[in-house]
Protein backbone atom coordinates (compact mmCIF):
# COMPACT_ATOMS: atom_id res chain seq x y z
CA UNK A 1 -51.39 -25.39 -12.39
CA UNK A 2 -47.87 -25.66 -11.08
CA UNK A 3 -47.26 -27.52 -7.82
CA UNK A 4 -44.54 -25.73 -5.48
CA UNK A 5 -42.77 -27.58 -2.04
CA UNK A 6 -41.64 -24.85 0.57
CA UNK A 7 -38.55 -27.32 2.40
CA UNK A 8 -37.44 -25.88 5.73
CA UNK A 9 -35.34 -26.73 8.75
CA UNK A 10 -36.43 -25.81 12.35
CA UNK A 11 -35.60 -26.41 16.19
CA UNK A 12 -37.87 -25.88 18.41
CA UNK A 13 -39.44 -22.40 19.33
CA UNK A 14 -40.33 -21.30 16.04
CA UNK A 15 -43.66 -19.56 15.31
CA UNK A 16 -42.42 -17.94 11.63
CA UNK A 17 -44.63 -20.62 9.77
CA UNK A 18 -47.73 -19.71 10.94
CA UNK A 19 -47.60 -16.18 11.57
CA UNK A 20 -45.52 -15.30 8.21
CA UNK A 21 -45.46 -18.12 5.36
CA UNK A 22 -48.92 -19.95 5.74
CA UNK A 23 -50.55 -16.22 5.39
CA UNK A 24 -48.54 -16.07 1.88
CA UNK A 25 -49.40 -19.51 0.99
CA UNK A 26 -52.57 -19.61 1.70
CA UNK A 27 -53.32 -16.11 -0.69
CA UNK A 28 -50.61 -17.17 -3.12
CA UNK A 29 -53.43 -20.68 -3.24
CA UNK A 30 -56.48 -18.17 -3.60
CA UNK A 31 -54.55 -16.60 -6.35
CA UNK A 32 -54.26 -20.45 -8.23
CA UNK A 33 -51.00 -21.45 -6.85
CA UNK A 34 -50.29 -24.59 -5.02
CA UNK A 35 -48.05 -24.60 -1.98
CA UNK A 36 -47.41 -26.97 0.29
CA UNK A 37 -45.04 -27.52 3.33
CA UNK A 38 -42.25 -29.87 4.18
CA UNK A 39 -40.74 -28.66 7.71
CA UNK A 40 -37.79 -31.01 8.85
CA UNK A 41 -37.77 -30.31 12.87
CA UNK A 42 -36.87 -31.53 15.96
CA UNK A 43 -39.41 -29.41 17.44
CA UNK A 44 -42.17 -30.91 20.70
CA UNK A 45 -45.17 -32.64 19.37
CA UNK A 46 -46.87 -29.88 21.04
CA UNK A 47 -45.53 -27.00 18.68
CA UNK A 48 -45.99 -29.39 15.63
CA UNK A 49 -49.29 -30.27 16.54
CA UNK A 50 -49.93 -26.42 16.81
CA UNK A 51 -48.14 -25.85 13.68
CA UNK A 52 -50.41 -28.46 12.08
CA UNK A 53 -53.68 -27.41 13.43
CA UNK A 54 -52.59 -23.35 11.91
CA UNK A 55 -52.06 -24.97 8.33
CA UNK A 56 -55.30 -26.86 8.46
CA UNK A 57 -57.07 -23.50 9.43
CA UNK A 58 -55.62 -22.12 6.47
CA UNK A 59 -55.76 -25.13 4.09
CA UNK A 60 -52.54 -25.87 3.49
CA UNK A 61 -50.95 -28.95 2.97
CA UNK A 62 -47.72 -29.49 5.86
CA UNK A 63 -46.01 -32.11 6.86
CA UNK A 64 -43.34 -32.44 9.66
CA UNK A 65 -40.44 -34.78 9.03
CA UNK A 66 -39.06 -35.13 12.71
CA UNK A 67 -35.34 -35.03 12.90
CA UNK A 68 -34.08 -37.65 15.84
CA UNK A 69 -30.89 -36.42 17.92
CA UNK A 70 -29.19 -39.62 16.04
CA UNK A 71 -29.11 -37.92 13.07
CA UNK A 72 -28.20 -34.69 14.16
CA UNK A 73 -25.06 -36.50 15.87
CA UNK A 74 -24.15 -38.50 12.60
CA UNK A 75 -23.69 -35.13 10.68
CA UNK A 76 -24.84 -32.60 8.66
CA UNK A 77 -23.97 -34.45 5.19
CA UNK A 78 -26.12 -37.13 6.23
CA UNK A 79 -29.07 -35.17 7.24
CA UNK A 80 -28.99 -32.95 3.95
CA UNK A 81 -28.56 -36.85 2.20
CA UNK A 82 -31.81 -38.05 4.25
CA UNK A 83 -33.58 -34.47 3.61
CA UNK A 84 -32.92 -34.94 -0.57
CA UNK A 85 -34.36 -38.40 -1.01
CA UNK A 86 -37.59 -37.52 1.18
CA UNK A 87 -38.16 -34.22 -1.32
CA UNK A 88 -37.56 -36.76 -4.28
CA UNK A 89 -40.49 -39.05 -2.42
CA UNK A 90 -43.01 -36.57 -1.71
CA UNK A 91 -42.42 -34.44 -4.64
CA UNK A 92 -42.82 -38.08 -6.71
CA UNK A 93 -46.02 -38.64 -4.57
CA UNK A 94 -47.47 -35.17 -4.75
CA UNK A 95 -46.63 -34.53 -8.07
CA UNK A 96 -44.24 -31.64 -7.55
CA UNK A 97 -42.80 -29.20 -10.11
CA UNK A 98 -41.09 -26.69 -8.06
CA UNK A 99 -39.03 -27.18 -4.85
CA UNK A 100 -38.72 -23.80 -2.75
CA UNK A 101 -36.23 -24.16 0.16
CA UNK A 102 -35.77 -21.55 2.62
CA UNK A 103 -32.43 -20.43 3.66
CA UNK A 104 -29.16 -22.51 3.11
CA UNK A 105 -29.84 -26.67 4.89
CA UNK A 106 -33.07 -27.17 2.96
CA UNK A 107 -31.18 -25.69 -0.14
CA UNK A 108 -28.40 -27.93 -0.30
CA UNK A 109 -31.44 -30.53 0.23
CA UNK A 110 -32.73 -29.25 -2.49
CA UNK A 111 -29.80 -29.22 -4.58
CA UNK A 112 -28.72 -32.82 -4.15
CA UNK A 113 -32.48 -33.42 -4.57
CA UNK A 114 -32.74 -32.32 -8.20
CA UNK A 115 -29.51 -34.29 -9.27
CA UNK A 116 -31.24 -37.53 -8.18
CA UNK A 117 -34.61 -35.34 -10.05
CA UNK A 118 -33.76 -33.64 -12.62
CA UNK A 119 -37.05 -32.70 -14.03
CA UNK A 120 -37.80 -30.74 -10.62
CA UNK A 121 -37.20 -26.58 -10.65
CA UNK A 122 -35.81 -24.47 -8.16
CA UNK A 123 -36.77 -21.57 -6.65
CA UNK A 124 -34.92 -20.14 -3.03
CA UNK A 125 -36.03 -18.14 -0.70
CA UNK A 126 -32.82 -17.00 0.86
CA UNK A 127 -33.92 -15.13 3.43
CA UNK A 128 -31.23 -13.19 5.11
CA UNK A 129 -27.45 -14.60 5.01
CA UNK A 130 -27.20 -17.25 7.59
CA UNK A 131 -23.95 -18.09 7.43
CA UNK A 132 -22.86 -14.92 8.37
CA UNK A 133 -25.31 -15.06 10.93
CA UNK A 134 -23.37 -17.71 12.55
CA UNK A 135 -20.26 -15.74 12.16
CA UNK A 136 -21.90 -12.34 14.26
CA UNK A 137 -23.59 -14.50 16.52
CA UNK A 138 -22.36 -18.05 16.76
CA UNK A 139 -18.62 -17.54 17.21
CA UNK A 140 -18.32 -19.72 13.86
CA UNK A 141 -14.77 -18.49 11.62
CA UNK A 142 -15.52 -16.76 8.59
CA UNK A 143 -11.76 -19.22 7.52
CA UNK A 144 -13.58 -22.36 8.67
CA UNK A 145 -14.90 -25.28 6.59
CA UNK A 146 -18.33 -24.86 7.71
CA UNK A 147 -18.62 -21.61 6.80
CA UNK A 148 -17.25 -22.07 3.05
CA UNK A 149 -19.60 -24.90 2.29
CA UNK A 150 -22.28 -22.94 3.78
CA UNK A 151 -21.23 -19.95 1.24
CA UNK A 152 -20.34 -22.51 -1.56
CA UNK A 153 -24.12 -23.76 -0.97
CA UNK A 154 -25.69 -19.97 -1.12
CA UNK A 155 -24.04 -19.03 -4.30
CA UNK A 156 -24.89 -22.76 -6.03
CA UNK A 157 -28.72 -21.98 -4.84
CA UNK A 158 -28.49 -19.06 -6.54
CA UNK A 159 -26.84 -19.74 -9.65
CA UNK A 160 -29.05 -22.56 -10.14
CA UNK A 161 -32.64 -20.99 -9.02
CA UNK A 162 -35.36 -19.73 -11.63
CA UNK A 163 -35.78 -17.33 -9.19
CA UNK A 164 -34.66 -16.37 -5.93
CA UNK A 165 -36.43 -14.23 -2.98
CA UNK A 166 -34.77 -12.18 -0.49
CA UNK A 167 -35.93 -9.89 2.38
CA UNK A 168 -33.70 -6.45 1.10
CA UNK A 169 -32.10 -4.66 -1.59
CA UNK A 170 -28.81 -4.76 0.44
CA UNK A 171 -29.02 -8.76 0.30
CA UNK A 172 -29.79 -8.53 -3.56
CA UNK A 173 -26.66 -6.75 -3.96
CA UNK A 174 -24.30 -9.39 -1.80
CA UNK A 175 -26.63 -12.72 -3.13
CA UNK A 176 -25.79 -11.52 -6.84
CA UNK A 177 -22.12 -10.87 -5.88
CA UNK A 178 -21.55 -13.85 -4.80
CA UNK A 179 -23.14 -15.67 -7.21
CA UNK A 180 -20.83 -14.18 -9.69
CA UNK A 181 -20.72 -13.55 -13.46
CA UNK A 182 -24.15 -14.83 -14.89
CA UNK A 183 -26.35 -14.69 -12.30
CA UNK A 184 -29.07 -11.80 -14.01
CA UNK A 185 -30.51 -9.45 -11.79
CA UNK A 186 -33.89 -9.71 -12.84
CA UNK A 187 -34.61 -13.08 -11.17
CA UNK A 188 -33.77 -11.76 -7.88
CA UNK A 189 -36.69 -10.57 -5.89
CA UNK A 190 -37.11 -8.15 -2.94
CA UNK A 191 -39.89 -8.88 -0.52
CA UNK A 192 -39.94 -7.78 2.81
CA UNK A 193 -41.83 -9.70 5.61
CA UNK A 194 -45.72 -8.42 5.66
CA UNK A 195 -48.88 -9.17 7.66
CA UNK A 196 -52.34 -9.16 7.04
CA UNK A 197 -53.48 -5.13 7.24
CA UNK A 198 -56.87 -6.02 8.46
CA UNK A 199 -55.76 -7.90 11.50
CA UNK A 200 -52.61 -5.55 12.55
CA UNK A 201 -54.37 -2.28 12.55
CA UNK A 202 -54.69 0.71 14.62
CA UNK A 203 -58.04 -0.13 15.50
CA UNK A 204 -60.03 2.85 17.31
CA UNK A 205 -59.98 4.78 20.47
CA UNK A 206 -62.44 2.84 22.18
CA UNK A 207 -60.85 -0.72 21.46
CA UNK A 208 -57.21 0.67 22.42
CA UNK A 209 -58.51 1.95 26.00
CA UNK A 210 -60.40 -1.49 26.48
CA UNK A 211 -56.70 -2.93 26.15
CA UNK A 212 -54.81 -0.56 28.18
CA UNK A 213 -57.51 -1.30 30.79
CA UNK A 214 -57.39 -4.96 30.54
CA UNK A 215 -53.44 -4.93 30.46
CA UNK A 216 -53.93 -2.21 33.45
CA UNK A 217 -51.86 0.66 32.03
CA UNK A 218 -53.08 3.63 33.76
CA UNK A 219 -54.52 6.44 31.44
CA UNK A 220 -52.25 8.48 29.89
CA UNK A 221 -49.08 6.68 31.18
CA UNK A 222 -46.85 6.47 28.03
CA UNK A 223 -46.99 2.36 26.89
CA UNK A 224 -43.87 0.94 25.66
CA UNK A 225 -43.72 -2.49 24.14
CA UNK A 226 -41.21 -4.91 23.00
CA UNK A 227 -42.61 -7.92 21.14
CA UNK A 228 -40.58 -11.19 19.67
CA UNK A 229 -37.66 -13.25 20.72
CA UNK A 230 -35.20 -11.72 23.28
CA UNK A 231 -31.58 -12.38 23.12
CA UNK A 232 -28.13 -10.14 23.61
CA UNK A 233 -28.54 -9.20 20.24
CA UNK A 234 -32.06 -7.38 20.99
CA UNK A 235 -30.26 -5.24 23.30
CA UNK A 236 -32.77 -5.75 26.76
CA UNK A 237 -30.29 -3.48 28.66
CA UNK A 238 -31.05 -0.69 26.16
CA UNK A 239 -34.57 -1.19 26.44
CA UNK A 240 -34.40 -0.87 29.94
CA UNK A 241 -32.29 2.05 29.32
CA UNK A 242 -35.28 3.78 26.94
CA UNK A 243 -37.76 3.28 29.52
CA UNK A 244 -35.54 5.05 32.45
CA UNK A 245 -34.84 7.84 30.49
CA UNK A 246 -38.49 8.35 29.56
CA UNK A 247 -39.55 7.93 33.00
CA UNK A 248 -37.56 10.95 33.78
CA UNK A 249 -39.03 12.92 31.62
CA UNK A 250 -42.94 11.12 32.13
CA UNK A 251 -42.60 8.76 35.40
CA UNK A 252 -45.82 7.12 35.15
CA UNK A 253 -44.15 5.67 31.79
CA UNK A 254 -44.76 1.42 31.42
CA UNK A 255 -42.74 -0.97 29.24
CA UNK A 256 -43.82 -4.52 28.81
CA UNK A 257 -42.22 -7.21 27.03
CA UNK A 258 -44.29 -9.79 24.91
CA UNK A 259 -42.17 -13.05 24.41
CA UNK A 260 -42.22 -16.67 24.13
CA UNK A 261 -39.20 -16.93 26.05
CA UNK A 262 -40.42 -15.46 29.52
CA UNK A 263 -37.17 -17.11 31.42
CA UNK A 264 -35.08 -15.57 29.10
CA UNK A 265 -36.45 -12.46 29.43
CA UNK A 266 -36.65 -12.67 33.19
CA UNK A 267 -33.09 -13.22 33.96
CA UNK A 268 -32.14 -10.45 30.94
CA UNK A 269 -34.34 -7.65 32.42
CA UNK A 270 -34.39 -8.97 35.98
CA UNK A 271 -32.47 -6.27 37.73
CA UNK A 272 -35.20 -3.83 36.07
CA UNK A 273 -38.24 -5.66 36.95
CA UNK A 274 -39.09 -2.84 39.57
CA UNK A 275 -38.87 0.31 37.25
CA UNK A 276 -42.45 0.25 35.84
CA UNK A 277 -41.18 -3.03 33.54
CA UNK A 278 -43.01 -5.90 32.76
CA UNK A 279 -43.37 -9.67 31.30
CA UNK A 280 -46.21 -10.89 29.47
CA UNK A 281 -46.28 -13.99 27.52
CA UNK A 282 -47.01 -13.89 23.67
CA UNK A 283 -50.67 -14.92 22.99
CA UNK A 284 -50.37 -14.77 18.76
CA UNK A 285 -53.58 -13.85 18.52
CA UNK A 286 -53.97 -10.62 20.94
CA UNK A 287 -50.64 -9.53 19.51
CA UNK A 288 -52.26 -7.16 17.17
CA UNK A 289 -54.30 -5.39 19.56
CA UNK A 290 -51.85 -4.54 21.92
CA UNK A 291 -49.88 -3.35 19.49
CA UNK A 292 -52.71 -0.80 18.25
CA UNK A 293 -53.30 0.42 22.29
CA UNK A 294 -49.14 1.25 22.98
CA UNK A 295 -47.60 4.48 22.65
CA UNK A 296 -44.14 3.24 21.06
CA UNK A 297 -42.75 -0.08 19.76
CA UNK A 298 -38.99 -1.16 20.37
CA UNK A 299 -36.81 -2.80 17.38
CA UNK A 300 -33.12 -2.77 18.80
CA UNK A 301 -30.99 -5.41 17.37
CA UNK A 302 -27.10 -5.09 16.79
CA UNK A 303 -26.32 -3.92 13.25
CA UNK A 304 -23.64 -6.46 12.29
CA UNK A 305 -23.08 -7.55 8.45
CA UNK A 306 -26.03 -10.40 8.50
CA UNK A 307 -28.33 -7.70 9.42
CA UNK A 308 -28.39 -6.22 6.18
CA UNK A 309 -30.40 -8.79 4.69
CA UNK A 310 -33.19 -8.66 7.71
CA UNK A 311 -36.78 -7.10 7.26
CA UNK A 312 -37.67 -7.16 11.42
CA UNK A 313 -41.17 -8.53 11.51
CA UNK A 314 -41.95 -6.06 14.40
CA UNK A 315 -41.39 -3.02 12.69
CA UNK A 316 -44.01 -4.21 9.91
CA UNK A 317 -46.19 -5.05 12.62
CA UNK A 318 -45.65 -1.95 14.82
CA UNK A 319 -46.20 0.62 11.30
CA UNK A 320 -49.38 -1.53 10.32
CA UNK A 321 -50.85 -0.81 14.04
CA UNK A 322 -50.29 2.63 13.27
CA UNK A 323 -47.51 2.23 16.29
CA UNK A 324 -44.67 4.95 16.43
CA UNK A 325 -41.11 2.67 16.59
CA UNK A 326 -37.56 3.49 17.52
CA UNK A 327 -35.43 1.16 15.72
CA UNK A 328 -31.70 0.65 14.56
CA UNK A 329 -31.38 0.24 11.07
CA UNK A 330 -31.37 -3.41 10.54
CA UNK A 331 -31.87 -4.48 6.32
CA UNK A 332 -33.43 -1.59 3.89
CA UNK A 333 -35.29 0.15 7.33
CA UNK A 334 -33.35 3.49 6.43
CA UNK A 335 -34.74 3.93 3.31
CA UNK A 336 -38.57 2.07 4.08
CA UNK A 337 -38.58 4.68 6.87
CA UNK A 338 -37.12 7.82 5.46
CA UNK A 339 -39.18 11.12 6.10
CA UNK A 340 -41.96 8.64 8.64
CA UNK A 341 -42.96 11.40 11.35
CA UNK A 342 -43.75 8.69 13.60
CA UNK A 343 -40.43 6.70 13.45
CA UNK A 344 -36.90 7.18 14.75
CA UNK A 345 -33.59 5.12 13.47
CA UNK A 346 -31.06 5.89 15.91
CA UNK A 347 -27.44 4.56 14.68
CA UNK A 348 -26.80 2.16 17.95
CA UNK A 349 -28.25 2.17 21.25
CA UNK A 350 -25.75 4.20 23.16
CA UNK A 351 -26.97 6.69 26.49
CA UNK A 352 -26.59 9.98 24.05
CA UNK A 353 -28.62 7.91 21.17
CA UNK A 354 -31.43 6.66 23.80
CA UNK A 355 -31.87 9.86 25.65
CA UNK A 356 -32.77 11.40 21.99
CA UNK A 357 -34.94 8.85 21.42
CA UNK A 358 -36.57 9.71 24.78
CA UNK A 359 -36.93 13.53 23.90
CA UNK A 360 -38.32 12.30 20.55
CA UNK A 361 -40.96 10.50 21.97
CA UNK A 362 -41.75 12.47 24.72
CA UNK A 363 -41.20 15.79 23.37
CA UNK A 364 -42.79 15.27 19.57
CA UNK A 365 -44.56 11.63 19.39
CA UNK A 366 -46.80 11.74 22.08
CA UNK A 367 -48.03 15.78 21.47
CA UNK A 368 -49.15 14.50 17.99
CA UNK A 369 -49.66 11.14 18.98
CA UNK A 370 -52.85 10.67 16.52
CA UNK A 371 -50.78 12.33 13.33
CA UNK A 372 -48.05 9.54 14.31
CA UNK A 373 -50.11 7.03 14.24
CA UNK A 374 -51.73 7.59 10.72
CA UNK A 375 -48.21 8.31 9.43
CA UNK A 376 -46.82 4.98 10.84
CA UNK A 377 -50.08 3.14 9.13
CA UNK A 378 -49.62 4.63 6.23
CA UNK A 379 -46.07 3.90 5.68
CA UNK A 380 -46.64 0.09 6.97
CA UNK A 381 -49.00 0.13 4.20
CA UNK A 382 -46.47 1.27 1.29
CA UNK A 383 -44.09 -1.37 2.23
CA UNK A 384 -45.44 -4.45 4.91
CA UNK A 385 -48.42 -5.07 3.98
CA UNK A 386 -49.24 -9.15 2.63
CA UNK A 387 -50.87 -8.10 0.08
CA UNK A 388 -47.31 -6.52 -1.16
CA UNK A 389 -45.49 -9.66 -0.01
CA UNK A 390 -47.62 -12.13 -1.99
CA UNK A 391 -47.12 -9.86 -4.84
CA UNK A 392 -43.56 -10.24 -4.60
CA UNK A 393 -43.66 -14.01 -4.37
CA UNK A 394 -46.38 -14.46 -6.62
CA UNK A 395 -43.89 -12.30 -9.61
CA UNK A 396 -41.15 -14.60 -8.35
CA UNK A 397 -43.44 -17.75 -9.60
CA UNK A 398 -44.30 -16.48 -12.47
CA UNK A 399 -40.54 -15.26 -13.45
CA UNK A 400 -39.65 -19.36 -12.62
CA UNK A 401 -42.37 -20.75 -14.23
CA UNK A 402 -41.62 -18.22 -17.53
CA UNK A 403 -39.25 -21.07 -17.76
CA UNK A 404 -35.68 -18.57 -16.99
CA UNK A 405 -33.10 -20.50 -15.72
């Protein structure tokens, strides 16, 4: 049996280990496949400790390399220099045969790590295009340095991977591009983020009034949520926006916002905090059931050129809760949602597009509200589920260890 090292790089805030990878790992395991996790941070003790503690419950192996500000000032070449020779020492401890790093840091790591260890494989997880991330959202050049070595890095990952894993078809397309002449299109593998379809469900009518109750959303006020990070790029104005213009139409409507950055959120939305808008924190594990209990989940998030290789993780969680979503079309959600009665793409989150989305929901959603809902499950089923995703990555194992190069 084939031992794999996932290699990642963090600051602090992050909850994507626990809530998306150790799921995967921990069925990929079940299924006779040994993962474990290296996670180079510079994260509290408090979130590592957590982070810990969530691999333990699922019996994984993880280990966090802390990342002092000392290093972080020397440079980046140093830190990739330090991050290779601690794969080469754990993967010589553990007995590693496959090194899995996830996005573009851990995968020059990675690289440099299987010059000084040759006999290690190579698998990458790409997930999304973060240099050009940095470019829509960073302010870095698309002519600078940084930004070439960062592409020079992607296509080398690539080239050299057994196999490589990305979140959408439109990423396929651009990785293989890239990559250039060579590069076969079979070892490339589409999996979008899923979640656990017995946990996010719709639950029942009971268990969703419970929650309204508890959350005190007045029966039969349309519930809005919003649930992840917030930043510009989420549009919170918009949001805002969508709940004024369904309050016209329905002016008991509510909209709260579930995030682990509550200041953030405060002084985004804070000249809206009196229009039926609120802020909750995120508790991971009652994320699910409110969820099942609202009326309509938000997904707004600026459709620059990076976003074409995102798979939102709230619109797999919304459609699993059987939750009706308006969205912009961020990755492959155009085609994932085509024909779903009980979800809306609008193109950008302009006054015409969110008054639509208003009539939409007010006008067709919440008439057929329990026909919405099965139609949302239904489709979250087709395409989010983790059962899919470990599929995916468990094909993207087996294509490696085939022994393709």
């Amino acid at each position: 049996m084939s031992r794999t090292l996932f290699v990642t790089w963090d600051g602090p805030g992050q909850s994507y280990l626990p809530s998306l990878f150790f799921p995967i790992f921990s069925a990929l395991s079940a299924r006779g496949h040994t993962v474990e996790v290296l996670q180079h941070t510079w994260a509290s003790r408090a979130d590592v400790e957590a982070t810990a503690i969530a691999a333990e419950a699922t019996e994984l192996r993880y280990t966090a390399e802390h990342v002092a500000p000392a290093w972080r000032r020397i440079g980046l070449p140093a830190v990739i220099a330090g991050g290779a020779l601690r794969i080469c020492r754990v993967a010589r401890q553990r007995r590693i045969d496959w090194v899995f790093p996830r996005s573009l840091i851990p995968a020059a790591m990675a690289l440099l790590a299987r010059r000084l260890a040759p006999e290690l494989g190579l698998i990458f997880d790409a997930d999304g295009l973060m240099a050009d991330e940095r470019v829509d959202f960073t302010g870095m050049s698309p002519c600078s340095a940084a930004y070439r070595v960062l592409r020079d890095v992607e296509a080398q990952a690539v080239r050299h991977a057994s196999a490589v894993i990305t979140r959408t078809a439109h990423a396929k397309e651009i990785l293989r591009a890239r990559a250039g002449a060579g590069t076969p299109e079979d070892k490339i593998f589409v999996v979008p983020n899923g979640k656990d379809a017995a946990l996010f469900s719709p639950g029942d009518a009971d268990s969703r009034a419970r929650v309204r109750a508890a959350r005190g959303i007045p029966v039969g006020a349309p519930w809005l949520v919003y649930v992840g990070a917030l930043g510009p790029q989420y549009f919170p104005d918009a949001m805002a926006q969508l709940l004024l213009e369904v309050r016209r139409r329905r002016p008991e409507a509510r909209l709260t916002v579930f995030t682990r950055h509550e200041r953030a959120a405060n002084e985004l939305l804070r000249d809206h905090a009196s229009h039926g808008l609120d802020i909750g924190s995120r508790e991971p594990e009652r994320v699910a059931e409110v969820l099942a209990a609202a009326d309509l989940g938000i997904a707004l998030r600026a459709t620059s050129f990076s976003q074409a290789a995102v798979s939102p993780i709230k619109v797999a969680e919304y459609l699993l809760c059987g939750t009706p979503v308006v969205a912009t079309p961020a990755g492959d959600l155009e085609s994932q949602l085509a024909g779903c009665s009980g979800a809306l793409l609008i193109p950008e989150p302009g006054p015409s597009e969110l008054a639509r989305a208003a009539d939409w929901f007010v006008g067709e959603v919440l008439p057929d509200l329990d026909a919405r809902r099965a139609a949302c499950r239904a489709r979250g089923l087709e395409w989010f589920s983790l059962e899919r995703c470990v599929d995916g990555y468990e094909a993207a194992l087996a294509r490696a260890s085939a022994g393709h190069a």
